[in-house]
Protein backbone atom coordinates (compact mmCIF):
# COMPACT_ATOMS: atom_id res chain seq x y z
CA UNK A 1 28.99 46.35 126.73
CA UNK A 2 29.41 47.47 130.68
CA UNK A 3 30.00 44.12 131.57
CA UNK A 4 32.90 43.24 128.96
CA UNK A 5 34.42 46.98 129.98
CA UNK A 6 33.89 46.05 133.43
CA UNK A 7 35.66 42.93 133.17
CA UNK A 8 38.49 44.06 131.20
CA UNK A 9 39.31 47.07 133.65
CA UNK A 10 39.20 43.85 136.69
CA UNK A 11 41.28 41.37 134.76
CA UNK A 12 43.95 44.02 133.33
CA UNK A 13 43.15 43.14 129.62
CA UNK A 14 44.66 45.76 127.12
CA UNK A 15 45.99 45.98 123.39
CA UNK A 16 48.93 43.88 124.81
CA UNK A 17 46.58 40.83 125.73
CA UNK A 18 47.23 37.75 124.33
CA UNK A 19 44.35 35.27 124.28
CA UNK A 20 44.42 31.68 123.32
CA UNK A 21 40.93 30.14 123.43
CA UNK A 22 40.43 26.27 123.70
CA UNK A 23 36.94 26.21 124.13
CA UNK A 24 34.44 26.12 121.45
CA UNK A 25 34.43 29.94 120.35
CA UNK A 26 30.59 30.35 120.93
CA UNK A 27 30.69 28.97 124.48
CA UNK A 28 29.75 31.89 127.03
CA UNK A 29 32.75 31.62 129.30
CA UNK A 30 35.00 31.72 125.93
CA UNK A 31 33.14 34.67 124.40
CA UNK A 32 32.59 36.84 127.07
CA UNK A 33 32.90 38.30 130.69
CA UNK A 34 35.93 39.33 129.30
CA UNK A 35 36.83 36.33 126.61
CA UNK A 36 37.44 36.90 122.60
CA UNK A 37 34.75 39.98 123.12
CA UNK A 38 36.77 41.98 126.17
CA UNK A 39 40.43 41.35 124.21
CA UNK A 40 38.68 42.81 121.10
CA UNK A 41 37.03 45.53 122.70
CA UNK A 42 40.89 46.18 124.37
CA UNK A 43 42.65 46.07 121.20
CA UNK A 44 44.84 42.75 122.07
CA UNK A 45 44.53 39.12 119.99
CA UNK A 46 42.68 36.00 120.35
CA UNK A 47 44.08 32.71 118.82
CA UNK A 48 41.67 30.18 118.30
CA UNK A 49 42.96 26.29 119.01
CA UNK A 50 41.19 23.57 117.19
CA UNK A 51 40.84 21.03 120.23
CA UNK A 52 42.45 22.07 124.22
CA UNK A 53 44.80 19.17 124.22
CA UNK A 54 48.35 20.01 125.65
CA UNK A 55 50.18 18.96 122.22
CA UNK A 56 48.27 21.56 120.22
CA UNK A 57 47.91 24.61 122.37
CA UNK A 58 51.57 24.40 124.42
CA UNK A 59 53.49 25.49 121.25
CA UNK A 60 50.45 27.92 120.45
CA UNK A 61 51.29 29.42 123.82
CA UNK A 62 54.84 29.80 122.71
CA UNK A 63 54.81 30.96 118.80
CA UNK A 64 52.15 33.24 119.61
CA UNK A 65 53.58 34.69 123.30
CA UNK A 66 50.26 34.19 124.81
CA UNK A 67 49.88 35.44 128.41
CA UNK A 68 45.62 34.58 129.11
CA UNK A 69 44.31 31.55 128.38
C-alpha cells in the first residue's frame, strides 16, 4: 500500500488519470509501482488493450483521452 501511495504522489496520478495498459495485466510493471493498482487507488481509469501494437492502442489513446500509458 505505501509503495503504490508513494508512487502515485511521485508520478502525479489522480481521479483524472487515464491509463491504457498494453502489457499483460498481471505483469509487475503493469500492475503496480503505480500501474492499474496506483490509478485505482487514485480514483482515475485503466483501459486494458488486447495486444500493444500501434493499430490497436493509437485510437484507444484517442476515444478514451488517455494521458499515461
Amino acid at each position: 500500500d505505501f509503495s503504490i501511495r508513494r508512487s502515485n504522489e511521485i508520478c502525479g496520478f489522480t481521479a483524472h488519470t487515464r491509463y491504457l495498459n498494453a502489457f499483460p495485466a498481471a505483469h509487475t510493471y503493469a500492475l503496480s509501482s503505480p500501474g492499474s493498482l496506483g490509478v485505482f487507488t487514485a480514483g482515475g481509469c485503466v483501459v486494458l488493450a488486447n495486444d500493444p501494437s500501434a493499430t490497436l492502442c493509437f485510437p484507444l489513446i484517442e476515444q478514451h483521452q488517455i494521458n499515461v500509458t
